[in-house]
Protein backbone atom coordinates (compact mmCIF):
# COMPACT_ATOMS: atom_id res chain seq x y z
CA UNK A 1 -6.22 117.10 -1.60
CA UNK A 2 -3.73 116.18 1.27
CA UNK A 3 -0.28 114.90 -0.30
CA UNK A 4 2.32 113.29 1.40
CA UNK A 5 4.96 111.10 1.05
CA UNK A 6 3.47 107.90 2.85
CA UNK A 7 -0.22 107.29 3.53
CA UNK A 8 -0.49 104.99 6.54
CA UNK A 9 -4.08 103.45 7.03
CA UNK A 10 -4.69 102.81 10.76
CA UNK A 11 -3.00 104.73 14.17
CA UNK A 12 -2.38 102.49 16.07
CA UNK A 13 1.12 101.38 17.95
CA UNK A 14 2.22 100.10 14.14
CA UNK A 15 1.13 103.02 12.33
CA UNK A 16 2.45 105.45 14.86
CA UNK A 17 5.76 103.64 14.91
CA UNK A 18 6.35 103.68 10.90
CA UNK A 19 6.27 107.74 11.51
CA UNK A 20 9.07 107.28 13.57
CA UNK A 21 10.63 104.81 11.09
CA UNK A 22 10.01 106.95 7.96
CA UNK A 23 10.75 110.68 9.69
CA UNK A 24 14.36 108.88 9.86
CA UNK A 25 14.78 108.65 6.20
CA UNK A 26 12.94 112.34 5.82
CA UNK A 27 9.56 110.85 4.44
CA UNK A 28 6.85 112.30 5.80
CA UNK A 29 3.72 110.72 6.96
CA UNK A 30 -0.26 111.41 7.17
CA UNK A 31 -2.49 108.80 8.74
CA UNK A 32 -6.38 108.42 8.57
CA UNK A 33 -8.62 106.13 10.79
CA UNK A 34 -11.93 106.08 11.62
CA UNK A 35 -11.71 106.43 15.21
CA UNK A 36 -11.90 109.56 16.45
CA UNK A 37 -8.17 109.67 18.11
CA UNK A 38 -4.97 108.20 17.68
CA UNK A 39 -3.95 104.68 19.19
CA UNK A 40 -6.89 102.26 17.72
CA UNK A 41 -7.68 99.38 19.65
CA UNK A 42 -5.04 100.57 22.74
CA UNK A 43 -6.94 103.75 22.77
CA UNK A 44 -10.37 102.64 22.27
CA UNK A 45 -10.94 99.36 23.58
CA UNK A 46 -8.52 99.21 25.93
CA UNK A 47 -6.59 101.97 27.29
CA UNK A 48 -6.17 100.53 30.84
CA UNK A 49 -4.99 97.33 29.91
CA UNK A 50 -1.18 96.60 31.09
CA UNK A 51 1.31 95.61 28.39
CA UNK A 52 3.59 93.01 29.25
CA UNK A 53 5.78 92.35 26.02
CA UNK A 54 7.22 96.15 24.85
CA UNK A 55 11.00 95.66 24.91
CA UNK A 56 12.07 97.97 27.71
CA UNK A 57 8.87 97.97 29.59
CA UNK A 58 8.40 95.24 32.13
CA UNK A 59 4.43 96.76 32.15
CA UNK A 60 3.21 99.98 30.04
CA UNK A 61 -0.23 100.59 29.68
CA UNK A 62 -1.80 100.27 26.73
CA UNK A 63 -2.63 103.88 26.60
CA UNK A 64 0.53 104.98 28.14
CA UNK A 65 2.31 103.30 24.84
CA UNK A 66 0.54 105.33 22.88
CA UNK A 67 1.40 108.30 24.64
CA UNK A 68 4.77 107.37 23.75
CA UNK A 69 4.48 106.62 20.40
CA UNK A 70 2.87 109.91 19.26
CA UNK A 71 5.61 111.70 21.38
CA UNK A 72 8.07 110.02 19.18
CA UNK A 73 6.72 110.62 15.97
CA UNK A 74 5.91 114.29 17.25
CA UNK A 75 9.25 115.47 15.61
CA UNK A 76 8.35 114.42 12.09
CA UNK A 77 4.83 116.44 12.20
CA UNK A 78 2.47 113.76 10.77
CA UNK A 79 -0.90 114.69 9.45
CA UNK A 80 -4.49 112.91 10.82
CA UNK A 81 -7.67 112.58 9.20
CA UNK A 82 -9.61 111.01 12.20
CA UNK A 83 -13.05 109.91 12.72
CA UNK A 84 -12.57 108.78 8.55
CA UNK A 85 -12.78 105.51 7.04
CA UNK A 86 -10.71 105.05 4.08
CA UNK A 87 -13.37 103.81 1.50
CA UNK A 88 -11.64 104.19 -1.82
CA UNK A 89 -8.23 103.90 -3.67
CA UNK A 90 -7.94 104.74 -7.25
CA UNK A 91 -4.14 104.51 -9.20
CA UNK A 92 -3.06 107.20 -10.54
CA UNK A 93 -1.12 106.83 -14.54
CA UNK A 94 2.32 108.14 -12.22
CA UNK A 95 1.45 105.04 -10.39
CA UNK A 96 0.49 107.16 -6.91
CA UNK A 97 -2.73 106.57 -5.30
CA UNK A 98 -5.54 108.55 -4.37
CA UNK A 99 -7.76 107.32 -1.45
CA UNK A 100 -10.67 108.74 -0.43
CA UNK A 101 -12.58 108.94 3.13
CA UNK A 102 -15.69 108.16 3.95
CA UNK A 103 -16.73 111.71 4.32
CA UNK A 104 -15.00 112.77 1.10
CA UNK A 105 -11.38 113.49 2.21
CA UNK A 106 -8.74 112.91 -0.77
CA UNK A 107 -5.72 111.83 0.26
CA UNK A 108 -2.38 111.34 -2.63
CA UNK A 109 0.53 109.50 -1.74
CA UNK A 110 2.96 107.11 -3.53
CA UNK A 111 3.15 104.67 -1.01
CA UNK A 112 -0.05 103.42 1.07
CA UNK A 113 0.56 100.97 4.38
CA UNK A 114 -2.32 99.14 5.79
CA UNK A 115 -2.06 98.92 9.46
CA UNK A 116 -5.51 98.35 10.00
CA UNK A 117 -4.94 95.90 13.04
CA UNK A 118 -8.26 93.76 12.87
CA UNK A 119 -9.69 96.12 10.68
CA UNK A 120 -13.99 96.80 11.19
CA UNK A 121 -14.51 94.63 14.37
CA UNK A 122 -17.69 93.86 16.50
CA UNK A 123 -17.64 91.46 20.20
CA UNK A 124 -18.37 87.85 19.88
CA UNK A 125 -21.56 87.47 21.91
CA UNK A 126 -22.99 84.79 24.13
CA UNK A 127 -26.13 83.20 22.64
CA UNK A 128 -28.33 84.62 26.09
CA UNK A 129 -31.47 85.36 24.38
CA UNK A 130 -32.37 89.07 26.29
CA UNK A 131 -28.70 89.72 26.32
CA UNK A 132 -29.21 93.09 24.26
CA UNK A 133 -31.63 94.16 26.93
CA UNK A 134 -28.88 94.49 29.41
CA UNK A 135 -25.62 95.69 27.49
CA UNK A 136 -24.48 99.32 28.60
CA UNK A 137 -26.52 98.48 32.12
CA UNK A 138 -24.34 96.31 33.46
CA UNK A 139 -23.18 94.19 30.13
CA UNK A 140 -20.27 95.21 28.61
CA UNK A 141 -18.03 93.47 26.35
CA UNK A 142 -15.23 95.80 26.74
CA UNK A 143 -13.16 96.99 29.50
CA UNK A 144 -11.96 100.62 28.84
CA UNK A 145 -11.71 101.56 32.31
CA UNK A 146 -10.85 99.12 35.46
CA UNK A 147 -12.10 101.79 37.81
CA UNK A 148 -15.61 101.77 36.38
CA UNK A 149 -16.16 98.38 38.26
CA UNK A 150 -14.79 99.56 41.32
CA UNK A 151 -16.22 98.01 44.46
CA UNK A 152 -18.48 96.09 42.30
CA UNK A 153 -19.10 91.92 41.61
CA UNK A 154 -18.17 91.42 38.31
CA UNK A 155 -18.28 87.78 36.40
CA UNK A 156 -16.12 87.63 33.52
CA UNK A 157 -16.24 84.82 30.89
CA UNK A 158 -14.08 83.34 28.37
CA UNK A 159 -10.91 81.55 28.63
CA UNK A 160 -8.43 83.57 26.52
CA UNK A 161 -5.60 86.03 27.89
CA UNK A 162 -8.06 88.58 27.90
CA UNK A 163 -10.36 86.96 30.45
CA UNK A 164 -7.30 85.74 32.67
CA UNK A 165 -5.51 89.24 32.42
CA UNK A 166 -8.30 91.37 33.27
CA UNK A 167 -9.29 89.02 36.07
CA UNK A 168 -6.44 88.98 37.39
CA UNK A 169 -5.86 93.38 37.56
CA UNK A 170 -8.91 93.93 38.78
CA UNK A 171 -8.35 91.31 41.52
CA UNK A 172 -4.83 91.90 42.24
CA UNK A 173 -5.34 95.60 42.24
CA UNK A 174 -8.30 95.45 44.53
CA UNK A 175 -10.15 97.29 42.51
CA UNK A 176 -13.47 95.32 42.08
CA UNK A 177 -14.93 93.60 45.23
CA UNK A 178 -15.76 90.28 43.67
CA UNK A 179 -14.43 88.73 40.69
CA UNK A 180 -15.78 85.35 38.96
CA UNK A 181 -14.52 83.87 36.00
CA UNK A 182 -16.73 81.44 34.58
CA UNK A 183 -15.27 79.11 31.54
CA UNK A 184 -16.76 76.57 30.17
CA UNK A 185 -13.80 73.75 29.95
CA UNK A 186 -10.48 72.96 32.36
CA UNK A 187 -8.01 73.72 30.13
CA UNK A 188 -7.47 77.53 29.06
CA UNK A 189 -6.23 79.12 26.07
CA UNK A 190 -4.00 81.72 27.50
CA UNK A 191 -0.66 82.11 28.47
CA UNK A 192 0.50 79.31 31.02
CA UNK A 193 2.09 81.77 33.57
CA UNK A 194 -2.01 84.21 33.77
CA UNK A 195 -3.25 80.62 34.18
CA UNK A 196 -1.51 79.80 37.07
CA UNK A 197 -1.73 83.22 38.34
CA UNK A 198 -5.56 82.35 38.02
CA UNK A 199 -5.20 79.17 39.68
CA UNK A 200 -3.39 80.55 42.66
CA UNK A 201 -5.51 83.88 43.53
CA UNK A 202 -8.72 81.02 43.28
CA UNK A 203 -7.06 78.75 45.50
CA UNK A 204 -6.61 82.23 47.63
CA UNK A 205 -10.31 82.69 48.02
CA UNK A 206 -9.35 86.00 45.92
CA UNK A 207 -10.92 85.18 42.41
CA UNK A 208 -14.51 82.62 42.57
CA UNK A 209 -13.19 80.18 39.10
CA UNK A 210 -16.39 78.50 37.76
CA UNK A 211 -14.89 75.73 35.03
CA UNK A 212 -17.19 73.65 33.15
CA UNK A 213 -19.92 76.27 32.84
CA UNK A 214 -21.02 78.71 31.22
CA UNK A 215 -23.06 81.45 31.78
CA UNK A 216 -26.72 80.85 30.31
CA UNK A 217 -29.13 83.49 31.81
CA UNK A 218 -29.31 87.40 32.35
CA UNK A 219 -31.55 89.00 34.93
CA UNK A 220 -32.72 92.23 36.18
CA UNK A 221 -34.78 95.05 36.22
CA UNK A 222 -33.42 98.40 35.03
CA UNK A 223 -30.28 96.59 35.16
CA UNK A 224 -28.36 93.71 35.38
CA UNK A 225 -28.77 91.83 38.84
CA UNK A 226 -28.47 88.16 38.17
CA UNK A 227 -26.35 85.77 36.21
CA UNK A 228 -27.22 82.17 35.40
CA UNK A 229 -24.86 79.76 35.18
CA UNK A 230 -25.00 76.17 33.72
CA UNK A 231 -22.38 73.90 35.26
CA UNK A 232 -22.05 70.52 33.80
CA UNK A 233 -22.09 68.45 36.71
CA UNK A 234 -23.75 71.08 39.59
CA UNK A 235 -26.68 71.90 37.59
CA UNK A 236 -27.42 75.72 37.53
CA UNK A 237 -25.98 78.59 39.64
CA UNK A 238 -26.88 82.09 40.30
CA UNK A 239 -24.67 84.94 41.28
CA UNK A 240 -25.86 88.54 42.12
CA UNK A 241 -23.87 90.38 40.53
CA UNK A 242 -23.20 93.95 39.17
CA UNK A 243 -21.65 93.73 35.97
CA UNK A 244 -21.01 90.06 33.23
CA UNK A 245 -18.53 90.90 31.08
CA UNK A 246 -18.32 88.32 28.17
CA UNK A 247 -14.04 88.33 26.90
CA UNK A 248 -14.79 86.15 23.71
CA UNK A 249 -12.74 88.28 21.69
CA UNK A 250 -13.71 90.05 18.51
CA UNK A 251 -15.01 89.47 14.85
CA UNK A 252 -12.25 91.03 12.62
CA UNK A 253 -13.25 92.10 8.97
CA UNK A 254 -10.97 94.04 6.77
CA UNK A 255 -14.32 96.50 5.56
CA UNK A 256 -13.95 98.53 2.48
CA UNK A 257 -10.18 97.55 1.91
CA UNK A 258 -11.42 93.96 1.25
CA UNK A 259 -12.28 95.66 -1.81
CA UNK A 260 -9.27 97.32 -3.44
CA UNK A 261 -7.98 94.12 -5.47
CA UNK A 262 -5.42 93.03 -2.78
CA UNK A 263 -4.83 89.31 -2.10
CA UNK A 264 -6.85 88.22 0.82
CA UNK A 265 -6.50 84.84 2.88
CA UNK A 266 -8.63 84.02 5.78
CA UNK A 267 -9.06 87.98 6.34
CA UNK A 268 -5.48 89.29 6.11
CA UNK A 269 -3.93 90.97 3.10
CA UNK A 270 -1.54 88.41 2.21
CA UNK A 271 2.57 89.97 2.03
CA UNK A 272 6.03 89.38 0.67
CA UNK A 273 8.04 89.23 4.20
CA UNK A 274 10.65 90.59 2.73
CA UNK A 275 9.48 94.11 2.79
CA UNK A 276 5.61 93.22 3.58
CA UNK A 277 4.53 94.53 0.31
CA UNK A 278 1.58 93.48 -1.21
CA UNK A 279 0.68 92.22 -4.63
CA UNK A 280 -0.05 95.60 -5.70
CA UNK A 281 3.57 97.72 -6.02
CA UNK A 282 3.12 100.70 -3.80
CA UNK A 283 0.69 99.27 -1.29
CA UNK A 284 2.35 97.64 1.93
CA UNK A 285 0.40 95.89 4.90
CA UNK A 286 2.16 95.59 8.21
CA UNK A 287 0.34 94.58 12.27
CA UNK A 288 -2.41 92.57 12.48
CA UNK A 289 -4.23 92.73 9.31
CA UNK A 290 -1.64 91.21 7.28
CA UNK A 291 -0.77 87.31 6.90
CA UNK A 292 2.56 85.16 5.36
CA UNK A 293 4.15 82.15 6.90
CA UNK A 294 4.74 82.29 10.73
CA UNK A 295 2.77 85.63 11.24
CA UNK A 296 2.75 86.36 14.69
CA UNK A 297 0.45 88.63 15.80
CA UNK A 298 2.35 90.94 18.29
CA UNK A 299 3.16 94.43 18.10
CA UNK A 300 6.46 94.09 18.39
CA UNK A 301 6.50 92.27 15.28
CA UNK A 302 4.37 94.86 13.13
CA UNK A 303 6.87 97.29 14.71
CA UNK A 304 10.03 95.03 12.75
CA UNK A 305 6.96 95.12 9.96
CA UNK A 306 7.08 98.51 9.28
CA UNK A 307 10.65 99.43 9.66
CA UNK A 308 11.63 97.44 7.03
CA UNK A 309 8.53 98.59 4.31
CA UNK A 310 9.38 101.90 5.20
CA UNK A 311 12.95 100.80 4.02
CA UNK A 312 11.49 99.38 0.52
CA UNK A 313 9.06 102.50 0.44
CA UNK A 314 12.36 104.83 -0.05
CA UNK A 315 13.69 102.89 -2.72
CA UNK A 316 10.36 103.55 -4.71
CA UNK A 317 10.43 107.35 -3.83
CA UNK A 318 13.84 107.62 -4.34
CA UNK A 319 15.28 104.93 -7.07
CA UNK A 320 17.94 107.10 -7.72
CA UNK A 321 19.06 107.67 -3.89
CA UNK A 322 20.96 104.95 -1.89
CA UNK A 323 19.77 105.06 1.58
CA UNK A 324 22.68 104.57 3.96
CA UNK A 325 21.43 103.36 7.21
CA UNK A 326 22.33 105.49 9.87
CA UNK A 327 21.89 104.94 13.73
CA UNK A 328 19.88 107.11 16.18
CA UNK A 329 22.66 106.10 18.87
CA UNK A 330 25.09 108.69 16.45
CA UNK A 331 22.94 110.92 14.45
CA UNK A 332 20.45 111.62 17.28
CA UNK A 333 16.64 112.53 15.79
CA UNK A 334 16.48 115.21 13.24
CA UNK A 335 12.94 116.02 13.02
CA UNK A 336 11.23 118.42 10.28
């Protein structure tokens, strides 16, 4: 049985941060995720992926932040189950909980925090009928390193900040030789500033931007050589290319945790904003995978998330303690 002060469920940039945030008040912290290292969707989907909103960072990489963050908590020595789902939770009669790992692991704590981000997630696929055929030989629907597609012709599709952001590096950098973005209407749904960015390096002759299409058809032998693409008023276009990457973002589910009696809306744990607690006492949900009235889904805002439920969380350890907040800018960090 691990024991510990506050379970946290998820490692990425939230999770990591609420070490930081409850190593402050002298709580300590293990955390348990089923990916096999720390950082969740930074480290494993996207480690190469510039971060433009970090107070303090004009640009960090997504894996760089992470980086950061574990240095951080580092001081308050947090404990990891990795490569673990958390499957089970069971209340205890002193009102703790026990949750249990896919592989058996029991963990007891008197606080839980769900930072889960988008929980169990699989790619939103293009309906290309051989698509499977091709995916890990020149499909992907991931980019976890730019310099795999160095030198190479890559078409990327979708028209979310993904798409525009990662057409844009791997342009701008010069790292692949070709890039073509193929979307299937005018209008995009990203940022306004990566569209024009888009918009520019096209008119440059430095990104190919196919609009009103979308790309129908997958060929090759032992690997992908050939995209199809159906455009609405030029009929059908093929590109030889080395690598389609489809950037239709992801199908979040909340897995076994959609199962432990918390109050779900559209796929989120619903949460008092006040101290993002949920409607069972003990269990808090902060990041992504939690939803009240003008959620935005940023991690700078699950960082202001878990700060203050790590605030509410002492109050429940400690009913008899008044917690006096004290600044880092005085007191320094006093680790464990």
């Amino acid at each position: 049985m691990i024991e510990t002060d506050i379970l946290i469920i998820g490692t990425g940039p939230v999770g990591l941060f609420t070490v930081f945030e409850a190593g402050l008040l002298k709580l300590k912290c293990h955390l348990i995720d089923s990916l096999p290292q720390p950082g969740g969707q930074c480290s494993e989907i996207y480690p190469k992926k510039p971060i433009y909103d970090i107070p303090g960072f004009p640009s960090i990489l997504a894996g760089e932040l992470i980086d950061n963050l574990m240095a951080q908590s580092a001081p308050f020595k947090p404990g990891f189950t990795l490569g673990e789902a958390a499957v089970k939770i069971e209340k205890q009669a002193d009102n703790s909980f026990i949750v249990t790992g896919v592989k058996g692991t029991k963990h007891k704590a008197p606080i839980v925090m769900i930072a889960g981000g988008l929980g169990v997630f699989e790619p939103r696929k293009p309906p290309i009928e051989n698509i499977t055929a091709f995916e890990e030989k020149g499909i992907e629907y991931i980019i976890k390193d730019p310099e795999f597609y160095k030198d190479k012709t890559c078409v990327i599709a979708g028209g979310g900040d993904s798409a525009l952001d990662w057409s844009i590096f791997l342009a701008e950098r010069k790292i692949a030789k070709k890039i073509i973005l193929v979307h299937r209407n005018n209008s995009f749904r990203g940022h306004l500033d990566s569209v024009q960015k888009v918009i520019d390096l096209a008119d440059r002759g430095i990104i190919e931007l196919i609009t009103e299409a979308e790309v129908v058809g997958v060929e090759g032998k032992n690997s992908l050589e050939k995209v199809v693409i159906s455009h609405q008023k030029q009929g059908e276009i093929v590109r030889e290319v080395d690598h389609f990457i489809p950037l239709f973002g992801l199908k979040p589910s909340l897995g076994p945790i959609a199962d432990w009696g918390l109050e779900i809306e559209k796929g989120a744990i619903v949460v008092n904003p006040l101290d993002y607690s949920t409607n069972i006492p003990g269990i808090y949900a902060i990041g992504d995978v939690n939803t009240y009235t003008n959620k935005l889904k940023l991690i700078l805002c699950g960082f202001h998330e878990g700060t203050l439920a790590v605030q509410s969380a002492f109050s429940k350890i400690h009913p008899d303690k008044k917690n006096i907040l004290k600044y880092t800018t005085v007191n320094g960090v006093q680790g464990f």
